[in-house]
N, C-alpha and C. Protein backbone atom coordinates (compact mmCIF):
# COMPACT_ATOMS: atom_id res chain seq x y z
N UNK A 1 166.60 174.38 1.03
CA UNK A 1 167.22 174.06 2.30
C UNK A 1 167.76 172.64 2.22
N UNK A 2 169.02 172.47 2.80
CA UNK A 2 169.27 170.75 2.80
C UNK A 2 169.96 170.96 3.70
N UNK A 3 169.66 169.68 4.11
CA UNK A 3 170.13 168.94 5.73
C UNK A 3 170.86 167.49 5.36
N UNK A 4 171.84 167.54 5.74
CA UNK A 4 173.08 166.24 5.45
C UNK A 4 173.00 165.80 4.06
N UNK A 5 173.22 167.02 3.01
CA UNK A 5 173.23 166.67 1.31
C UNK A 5 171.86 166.36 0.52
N UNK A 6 170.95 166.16 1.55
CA UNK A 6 169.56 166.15 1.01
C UNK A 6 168.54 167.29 0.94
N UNK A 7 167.98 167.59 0.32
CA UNK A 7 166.73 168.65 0.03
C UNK A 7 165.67 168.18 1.21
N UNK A 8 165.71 168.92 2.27
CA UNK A 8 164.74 168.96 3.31
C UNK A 8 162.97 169.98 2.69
N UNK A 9 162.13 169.24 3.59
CA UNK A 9 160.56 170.06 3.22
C UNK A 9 160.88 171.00 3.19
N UNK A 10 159.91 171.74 2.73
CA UNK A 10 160.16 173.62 3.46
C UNK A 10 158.96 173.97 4.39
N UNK A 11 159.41 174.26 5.60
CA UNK A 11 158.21 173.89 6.71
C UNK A 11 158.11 175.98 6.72
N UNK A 12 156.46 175.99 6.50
CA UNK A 12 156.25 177.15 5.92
C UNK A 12 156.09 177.86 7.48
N UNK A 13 156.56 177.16 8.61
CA UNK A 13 156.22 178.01 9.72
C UNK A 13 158.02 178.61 9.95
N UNK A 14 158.82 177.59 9.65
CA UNK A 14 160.37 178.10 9.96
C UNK A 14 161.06 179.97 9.68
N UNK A 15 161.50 180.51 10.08
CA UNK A 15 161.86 181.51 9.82
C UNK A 15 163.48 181.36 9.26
N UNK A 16 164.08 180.35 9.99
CA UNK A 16 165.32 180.28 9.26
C UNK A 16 165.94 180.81 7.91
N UNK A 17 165.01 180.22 6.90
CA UNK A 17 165.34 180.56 5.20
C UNK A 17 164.12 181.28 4.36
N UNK A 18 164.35 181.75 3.43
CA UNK A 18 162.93 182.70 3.33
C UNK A 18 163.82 181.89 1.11
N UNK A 19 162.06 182.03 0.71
CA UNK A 19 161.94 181.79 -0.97
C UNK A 19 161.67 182.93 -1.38
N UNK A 20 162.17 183.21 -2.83
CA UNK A 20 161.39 183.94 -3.52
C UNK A 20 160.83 184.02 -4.40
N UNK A 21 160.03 184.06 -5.11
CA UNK A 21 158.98 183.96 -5.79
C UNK A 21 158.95 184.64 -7.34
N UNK A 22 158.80 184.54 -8.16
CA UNK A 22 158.61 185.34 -9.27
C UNK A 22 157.15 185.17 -9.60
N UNK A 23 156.74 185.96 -10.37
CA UNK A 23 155.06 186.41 -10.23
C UNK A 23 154.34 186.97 -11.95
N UNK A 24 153.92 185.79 -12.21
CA UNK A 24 153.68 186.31 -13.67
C UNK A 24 151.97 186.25 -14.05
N UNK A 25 151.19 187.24 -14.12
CA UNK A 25 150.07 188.11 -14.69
C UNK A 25 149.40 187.55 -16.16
N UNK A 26 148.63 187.10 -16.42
CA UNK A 26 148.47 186.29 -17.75
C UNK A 26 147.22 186.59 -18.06
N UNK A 27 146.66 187.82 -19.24
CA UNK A 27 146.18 188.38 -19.47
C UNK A 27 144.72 187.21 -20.13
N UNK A 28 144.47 186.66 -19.32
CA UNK A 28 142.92 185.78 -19.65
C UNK A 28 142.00 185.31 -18.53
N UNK A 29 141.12 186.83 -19.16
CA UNK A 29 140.21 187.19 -18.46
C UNK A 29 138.65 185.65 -18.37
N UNK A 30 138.92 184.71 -18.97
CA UNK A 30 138.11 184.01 -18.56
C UNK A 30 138.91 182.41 -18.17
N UNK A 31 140.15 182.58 -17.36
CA UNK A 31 140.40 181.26 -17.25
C UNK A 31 140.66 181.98 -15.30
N UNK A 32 139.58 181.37 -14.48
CA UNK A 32 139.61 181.86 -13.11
C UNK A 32 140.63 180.86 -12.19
N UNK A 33 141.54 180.82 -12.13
CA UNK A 33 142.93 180.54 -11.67
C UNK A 33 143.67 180.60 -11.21
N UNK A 34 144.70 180.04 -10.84
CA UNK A 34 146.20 180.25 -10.68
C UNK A 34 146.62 178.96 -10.78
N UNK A 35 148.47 179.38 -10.66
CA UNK A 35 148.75 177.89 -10.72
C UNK A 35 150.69 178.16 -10.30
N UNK A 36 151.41 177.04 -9.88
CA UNK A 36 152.59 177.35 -9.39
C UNK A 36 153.68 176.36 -9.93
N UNK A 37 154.82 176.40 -9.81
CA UNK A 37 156.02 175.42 -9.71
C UNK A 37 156.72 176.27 -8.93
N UNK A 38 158.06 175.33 -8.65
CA UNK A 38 159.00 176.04 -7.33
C UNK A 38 159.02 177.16 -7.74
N UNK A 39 159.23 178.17 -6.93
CA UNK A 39 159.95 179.57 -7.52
C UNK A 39 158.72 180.37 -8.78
N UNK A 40 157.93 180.16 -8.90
CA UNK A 40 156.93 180.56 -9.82
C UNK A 40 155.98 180.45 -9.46
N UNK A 41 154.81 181.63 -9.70
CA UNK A 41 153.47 181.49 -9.62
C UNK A 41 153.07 181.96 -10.64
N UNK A 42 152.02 181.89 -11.20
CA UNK A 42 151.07 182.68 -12.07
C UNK A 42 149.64 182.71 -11.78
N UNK A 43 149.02 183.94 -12.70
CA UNK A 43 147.78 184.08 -11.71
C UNK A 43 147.33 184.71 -13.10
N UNK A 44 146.10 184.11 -13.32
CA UNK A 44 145.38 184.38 -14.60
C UNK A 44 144.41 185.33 -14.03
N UNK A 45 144.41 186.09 -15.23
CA UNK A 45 143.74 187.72 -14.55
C UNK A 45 141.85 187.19 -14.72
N UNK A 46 141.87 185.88 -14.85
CA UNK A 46 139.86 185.68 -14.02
C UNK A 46 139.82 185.57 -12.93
N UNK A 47 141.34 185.19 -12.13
CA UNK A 47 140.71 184.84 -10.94
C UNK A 47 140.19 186.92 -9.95
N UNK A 48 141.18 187.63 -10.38
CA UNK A 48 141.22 188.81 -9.51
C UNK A 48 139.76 189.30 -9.41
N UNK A 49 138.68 189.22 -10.46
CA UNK A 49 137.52 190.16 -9.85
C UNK A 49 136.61 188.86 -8.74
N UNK A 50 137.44 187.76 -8.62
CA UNK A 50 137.08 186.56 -7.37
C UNK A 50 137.60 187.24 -6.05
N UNK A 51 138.66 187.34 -6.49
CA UNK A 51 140.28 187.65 -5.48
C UNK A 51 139.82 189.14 -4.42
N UNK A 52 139.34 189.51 -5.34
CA UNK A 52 138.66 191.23 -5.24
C UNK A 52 139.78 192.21 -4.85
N UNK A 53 140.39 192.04 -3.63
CA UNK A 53 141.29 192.79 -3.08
C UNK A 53 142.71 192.20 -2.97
N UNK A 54 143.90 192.79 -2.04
CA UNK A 54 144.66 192.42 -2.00
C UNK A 54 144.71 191.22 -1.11
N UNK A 55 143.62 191.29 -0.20
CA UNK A 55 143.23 190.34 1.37
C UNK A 55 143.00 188.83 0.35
N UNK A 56 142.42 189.12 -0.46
CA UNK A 56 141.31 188.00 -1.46
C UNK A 56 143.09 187.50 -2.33
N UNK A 57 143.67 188.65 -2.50
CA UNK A 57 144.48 187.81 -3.87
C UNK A 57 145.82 186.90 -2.53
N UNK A 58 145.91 187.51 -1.63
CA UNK A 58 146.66 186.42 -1.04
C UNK A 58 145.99 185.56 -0.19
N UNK A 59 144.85 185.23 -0.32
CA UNK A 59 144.56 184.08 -0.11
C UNK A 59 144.55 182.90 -1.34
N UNK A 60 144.75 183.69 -2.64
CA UNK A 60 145.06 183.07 -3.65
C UNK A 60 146.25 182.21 -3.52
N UNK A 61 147.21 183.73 -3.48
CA UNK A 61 148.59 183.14 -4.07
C UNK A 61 149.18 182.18 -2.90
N UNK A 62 148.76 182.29 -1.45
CA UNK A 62 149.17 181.26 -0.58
C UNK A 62 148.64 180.05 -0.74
N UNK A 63 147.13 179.61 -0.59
CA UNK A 63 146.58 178.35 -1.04
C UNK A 63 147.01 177.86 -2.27
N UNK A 64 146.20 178.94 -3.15
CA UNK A 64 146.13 178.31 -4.42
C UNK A 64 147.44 177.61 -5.17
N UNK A 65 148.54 178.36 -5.01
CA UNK A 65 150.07 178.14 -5.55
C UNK A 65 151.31 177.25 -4.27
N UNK A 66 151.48 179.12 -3.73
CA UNK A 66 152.21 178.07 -2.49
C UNK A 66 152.20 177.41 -1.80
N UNK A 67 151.17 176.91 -1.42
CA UNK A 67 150.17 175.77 -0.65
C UNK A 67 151.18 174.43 -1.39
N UNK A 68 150.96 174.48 -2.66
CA UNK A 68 150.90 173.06 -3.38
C UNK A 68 152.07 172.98 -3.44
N UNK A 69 153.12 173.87 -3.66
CA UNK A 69 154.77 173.77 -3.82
C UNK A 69 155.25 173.24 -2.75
N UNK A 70 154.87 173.91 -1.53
CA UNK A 70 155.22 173.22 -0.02
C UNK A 70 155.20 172.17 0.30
N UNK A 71 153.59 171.51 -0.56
CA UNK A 71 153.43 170.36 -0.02
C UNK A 71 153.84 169.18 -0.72
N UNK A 72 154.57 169.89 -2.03
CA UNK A 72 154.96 168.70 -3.15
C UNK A 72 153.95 168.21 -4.22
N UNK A 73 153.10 169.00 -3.99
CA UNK A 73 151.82 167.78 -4.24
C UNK A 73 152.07 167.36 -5.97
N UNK A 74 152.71 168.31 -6.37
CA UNK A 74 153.42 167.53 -8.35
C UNK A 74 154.43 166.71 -8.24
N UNK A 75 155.27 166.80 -7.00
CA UNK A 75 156.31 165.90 -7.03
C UNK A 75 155.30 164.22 -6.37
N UNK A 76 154.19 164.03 -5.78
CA UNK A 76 153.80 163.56 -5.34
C UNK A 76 152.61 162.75 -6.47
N UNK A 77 151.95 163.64 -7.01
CA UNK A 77 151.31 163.27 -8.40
C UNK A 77 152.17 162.48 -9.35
N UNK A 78 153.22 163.11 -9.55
CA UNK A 78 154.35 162.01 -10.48
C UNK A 78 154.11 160.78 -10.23
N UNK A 79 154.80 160.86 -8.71
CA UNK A 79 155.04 159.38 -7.79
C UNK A 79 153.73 158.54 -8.21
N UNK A 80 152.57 159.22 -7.89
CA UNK A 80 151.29 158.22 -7.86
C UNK A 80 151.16 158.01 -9.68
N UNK A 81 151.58 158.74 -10.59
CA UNK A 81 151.12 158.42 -11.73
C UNK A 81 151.95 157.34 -12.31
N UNK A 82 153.49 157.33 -11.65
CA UNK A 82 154.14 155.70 -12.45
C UNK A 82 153.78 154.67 -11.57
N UNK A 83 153.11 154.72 -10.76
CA UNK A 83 152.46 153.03 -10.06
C UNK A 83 151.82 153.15 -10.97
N UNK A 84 150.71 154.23 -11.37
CA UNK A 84 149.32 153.25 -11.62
C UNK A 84 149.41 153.31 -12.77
N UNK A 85 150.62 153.92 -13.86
CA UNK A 85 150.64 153.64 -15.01
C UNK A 85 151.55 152.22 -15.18
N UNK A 86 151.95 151.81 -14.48
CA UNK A 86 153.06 150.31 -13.74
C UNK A 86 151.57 149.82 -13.98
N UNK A 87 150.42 149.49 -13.17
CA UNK A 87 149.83 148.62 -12.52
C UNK A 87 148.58 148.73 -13.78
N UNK A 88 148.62 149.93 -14.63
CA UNK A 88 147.27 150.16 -15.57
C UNK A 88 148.08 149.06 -16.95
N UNK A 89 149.69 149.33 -17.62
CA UNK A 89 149.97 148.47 -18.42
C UNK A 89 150.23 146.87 -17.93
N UNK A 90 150.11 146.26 -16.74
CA UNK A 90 150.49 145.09 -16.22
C UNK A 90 148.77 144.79 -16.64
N UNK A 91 147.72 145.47 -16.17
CA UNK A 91 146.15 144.73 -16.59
C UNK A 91 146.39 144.76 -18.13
N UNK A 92 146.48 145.67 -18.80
CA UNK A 92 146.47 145.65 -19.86
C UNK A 92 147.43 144.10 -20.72
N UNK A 93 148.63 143.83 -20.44
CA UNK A 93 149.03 143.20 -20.93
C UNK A 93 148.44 141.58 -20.03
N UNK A 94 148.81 141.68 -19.03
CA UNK A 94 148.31 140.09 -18.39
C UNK A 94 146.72 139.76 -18.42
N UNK A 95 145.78 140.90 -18.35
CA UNK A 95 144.50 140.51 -18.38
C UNK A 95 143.70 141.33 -19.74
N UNK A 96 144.14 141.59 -20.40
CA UNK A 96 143.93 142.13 -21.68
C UNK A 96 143.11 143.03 -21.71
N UNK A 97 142.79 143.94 -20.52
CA UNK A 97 142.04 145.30 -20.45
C UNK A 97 142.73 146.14 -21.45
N UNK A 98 141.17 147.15 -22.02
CA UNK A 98 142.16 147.68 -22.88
C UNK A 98 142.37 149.07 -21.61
N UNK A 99 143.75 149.55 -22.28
CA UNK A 99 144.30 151.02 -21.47
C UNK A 99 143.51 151.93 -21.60
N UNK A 100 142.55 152.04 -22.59
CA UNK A 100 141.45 153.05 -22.28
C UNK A 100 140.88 153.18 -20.79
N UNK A 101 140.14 152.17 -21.30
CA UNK A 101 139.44 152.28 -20.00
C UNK A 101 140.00 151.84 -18.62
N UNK A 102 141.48 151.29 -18.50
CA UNK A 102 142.34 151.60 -17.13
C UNK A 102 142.59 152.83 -17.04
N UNK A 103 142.86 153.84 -17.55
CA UNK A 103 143.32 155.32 -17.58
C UNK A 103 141.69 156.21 -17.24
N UNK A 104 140.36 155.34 -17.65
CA UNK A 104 139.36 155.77 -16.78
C UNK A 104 139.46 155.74 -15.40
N UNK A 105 139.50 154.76 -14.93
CA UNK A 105 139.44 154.06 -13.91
C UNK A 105 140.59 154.72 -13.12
N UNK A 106 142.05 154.88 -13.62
CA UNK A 106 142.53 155.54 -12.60
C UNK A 106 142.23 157.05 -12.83
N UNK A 107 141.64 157.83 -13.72
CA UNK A 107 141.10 159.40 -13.16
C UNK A 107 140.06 159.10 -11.91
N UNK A 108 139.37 158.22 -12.40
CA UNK A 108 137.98 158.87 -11.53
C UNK A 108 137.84 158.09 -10.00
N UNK A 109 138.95 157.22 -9.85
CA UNK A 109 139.42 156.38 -8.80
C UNK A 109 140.73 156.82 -7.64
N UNK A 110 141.32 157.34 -8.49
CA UNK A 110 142.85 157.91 -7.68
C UNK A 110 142.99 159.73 -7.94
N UNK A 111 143.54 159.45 -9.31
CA UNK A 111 143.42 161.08 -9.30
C UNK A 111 142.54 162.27 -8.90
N UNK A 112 141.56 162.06 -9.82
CA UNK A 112 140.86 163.16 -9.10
C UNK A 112 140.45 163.03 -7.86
N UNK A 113 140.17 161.93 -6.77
CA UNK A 113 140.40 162.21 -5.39
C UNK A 113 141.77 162.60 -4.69
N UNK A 114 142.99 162.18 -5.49
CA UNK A 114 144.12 162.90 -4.38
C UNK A 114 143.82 164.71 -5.11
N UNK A 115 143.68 164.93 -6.26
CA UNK A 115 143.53 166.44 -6.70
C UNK A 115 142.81 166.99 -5.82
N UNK A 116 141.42 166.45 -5.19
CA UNK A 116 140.46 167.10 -3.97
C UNK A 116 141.45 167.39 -2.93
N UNK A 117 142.15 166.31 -2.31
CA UNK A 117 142.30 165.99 -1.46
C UNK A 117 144.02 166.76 -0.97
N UNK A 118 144.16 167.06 -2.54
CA UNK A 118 145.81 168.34 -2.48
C UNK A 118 145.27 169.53 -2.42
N UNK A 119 144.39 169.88 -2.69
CA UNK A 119 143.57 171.18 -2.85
C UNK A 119 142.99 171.98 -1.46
N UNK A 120 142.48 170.94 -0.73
CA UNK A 120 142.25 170.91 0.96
C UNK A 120 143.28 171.33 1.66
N UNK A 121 144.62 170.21 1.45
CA UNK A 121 145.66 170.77 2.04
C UNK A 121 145.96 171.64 1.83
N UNK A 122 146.18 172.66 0.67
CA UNK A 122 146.49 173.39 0.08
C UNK A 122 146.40 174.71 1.09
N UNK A 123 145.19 174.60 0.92
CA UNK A 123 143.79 175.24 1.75
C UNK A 123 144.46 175.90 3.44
N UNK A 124 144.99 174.37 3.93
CA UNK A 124 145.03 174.60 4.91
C UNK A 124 146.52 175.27 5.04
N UNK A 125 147.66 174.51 4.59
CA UNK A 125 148.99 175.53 4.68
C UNK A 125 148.41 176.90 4.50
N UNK A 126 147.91 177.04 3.37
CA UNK A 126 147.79 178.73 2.57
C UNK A 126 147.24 179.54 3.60
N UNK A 127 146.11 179.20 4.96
CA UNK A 127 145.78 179.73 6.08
C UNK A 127 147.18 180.03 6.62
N UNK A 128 147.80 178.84 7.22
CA UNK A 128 148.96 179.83 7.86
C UNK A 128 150.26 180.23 7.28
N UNK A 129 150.43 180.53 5.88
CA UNK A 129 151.01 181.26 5.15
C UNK A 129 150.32 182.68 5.12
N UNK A 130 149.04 182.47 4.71
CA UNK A 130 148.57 184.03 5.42
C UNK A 130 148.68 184.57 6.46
N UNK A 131 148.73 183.68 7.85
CA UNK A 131 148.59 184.10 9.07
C UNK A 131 150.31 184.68 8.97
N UNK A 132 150.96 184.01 8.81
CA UNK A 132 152.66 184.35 9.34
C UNK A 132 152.82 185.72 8.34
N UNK A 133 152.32 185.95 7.07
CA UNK A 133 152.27 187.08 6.13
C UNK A 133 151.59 188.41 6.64
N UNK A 134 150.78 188.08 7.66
CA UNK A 134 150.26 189.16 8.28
C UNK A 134 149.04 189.39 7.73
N UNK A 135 148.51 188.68 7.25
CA UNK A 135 146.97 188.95 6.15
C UNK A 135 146.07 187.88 6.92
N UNK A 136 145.30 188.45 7.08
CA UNK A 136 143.78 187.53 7.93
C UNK A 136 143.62 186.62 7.75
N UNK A 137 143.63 185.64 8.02
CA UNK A 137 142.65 184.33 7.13
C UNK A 137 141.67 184.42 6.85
N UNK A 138 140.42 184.96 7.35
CA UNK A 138 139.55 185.39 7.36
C UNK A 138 138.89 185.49 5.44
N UNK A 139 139.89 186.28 5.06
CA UNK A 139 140.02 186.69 3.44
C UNK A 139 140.36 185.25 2.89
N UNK A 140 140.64 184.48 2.94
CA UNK A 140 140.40 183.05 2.50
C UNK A 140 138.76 182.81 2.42
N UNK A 141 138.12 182.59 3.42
CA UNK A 141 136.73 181.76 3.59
C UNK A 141 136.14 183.02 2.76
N UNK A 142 136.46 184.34 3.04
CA UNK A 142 135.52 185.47 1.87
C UNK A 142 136.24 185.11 0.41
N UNK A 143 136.57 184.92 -0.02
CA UNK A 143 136.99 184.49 -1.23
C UNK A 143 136.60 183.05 -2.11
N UNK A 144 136.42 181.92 -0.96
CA UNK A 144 136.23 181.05 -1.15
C UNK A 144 134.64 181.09 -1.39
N UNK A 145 134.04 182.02 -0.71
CA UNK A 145 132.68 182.27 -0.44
C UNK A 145 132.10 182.83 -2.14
N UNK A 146 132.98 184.13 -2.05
CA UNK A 146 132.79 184.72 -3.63
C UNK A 146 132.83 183.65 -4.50
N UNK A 147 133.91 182.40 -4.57
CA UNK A 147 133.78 181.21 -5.76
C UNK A 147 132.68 180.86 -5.42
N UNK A 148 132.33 180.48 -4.48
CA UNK A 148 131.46 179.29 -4.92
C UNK A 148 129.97 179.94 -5.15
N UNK A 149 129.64 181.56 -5.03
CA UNK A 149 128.77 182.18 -5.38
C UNK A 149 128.76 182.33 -7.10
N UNK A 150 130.57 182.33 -7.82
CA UNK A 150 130.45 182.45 -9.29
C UNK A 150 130.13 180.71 -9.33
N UNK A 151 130.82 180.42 -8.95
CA UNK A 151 130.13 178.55 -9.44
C UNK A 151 128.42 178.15 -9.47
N UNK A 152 127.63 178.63 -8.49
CA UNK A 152 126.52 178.41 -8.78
C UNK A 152 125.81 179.53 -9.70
N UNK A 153 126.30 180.73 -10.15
CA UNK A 153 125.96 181.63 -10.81
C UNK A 153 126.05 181.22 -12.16
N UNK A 154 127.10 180.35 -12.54
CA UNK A 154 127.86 179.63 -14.11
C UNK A 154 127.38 178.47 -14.06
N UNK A 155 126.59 177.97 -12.63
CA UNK A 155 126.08 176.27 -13.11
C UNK A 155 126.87 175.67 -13.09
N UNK A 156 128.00 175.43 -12.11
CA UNK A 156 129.03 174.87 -12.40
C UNK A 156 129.03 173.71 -10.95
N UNK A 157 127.65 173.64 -10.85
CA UNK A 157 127.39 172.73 -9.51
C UNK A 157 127.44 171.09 -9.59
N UNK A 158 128.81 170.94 -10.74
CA UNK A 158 128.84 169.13 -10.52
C UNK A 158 129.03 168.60 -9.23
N UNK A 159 128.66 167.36 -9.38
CA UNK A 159 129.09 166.08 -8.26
C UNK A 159 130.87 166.62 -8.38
N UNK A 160 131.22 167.02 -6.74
CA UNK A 160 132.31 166.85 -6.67
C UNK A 160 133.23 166.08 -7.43
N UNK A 161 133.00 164.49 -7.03
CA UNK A 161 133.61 163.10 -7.55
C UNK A 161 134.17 163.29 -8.91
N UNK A 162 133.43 164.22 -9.81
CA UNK A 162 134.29 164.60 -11.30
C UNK A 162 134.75 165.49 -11.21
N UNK A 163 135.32 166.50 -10.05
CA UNK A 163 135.78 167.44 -10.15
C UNK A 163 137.07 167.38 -9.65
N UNK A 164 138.02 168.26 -10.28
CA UNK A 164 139.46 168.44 -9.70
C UNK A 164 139.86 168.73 -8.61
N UNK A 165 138.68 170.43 -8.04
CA UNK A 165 138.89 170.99 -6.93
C UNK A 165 137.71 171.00 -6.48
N UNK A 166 137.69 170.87 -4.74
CA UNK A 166 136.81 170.26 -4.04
C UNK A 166 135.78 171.93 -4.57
N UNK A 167 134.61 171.70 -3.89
CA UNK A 167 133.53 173.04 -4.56
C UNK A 167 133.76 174.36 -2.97
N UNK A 168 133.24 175.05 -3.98
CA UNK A 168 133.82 176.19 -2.77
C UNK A 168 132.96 175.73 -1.48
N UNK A 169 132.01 175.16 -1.54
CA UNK A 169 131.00 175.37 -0.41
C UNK A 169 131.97 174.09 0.38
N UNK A 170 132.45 173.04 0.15
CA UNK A 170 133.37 172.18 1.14
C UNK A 170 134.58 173.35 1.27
N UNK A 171 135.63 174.40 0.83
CA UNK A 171 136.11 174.66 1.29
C UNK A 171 135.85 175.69 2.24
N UNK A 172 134.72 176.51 2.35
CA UNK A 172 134.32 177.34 3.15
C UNK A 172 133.64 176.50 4.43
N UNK A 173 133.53 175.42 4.65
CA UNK A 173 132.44 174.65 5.97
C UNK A 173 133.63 174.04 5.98
């Protein structure tokens, strides 16, 4: 959509213009997933016995994918990664840190909290992308419910703070 030569949001409640999507199936059964760019989704076949149904897989493909396209959040990750790679080689050269350990410091300081914190949103568009799709929301929080039942089943109960995506039990409460 563009408005006076510029690329306007895409406000997922508008009816005006409609996207379409291409949809690609990726036969690995242990990577529980999905993942998107404009115009593309993919959906790794661990996430579906999560997904269970069709109710479960579009709560996938709305959060999990179109959620994040809507909201930019890679065009937005870029943005945040040349400051702090700007601001990680300026320590490095003026105060002689080495870049190792600035490139710590910005994962476990910036990134992986905006990754929580795109994932939430995500969360929340992908509700009313389901709602306007005609699919419950409802099938979101049961889905979210099923993860975080395989997460403590796999031990996969880290401290948020090192994690990419917030744990199912914050997205279900």
């Amino acid at each position: 959509m563009f408005v006076d030569g510029e690329e306007a949001a895409w406000d997922p409640d508008s009816t005006s213009h409609e996207k379409e999507w291409d949809v690609v199936v990726v036969n690995a059964p242990k990577i529980i997933n999905a993942m998107a760019t404009p115009g593309m989704v993919v959906v790794f076949t661990g996430i579906l016995p999560v997904a269970r149904d069709e109710r479960g897989l579009s709560a996938v493909l709305a959060h999990a994918e179109i959620g994040h396209v809507v909201a930019r959040h890679s065009a937005e990750a870029l943005s945040s990664k040349i400051i702090l790679w700007t601001l990680a080689t300026a320590a490095s050269l003026v105060l002689g840190i080495d870049v190792g350990a600035t490139s710590v410091v910005q994962n476990y300081l910036f990134e992986l909290p905006n990754s929580r914190m795109h994932e939430l949103e995500a969360d929340k568009i992908g509700l009313r992308l389901m709602a306007r799709a005609c699919f419950d929301p409802q099938a979101s929080v049961d889905m979210f419910e099923r993860l975080t039942r395989l997460e403590k089943d796999e031990q996969q109960t880290s401290v948020d703070f090192f994690r990419t995506h917030p744990s199912g039990t914050k997205r279900v409460g």
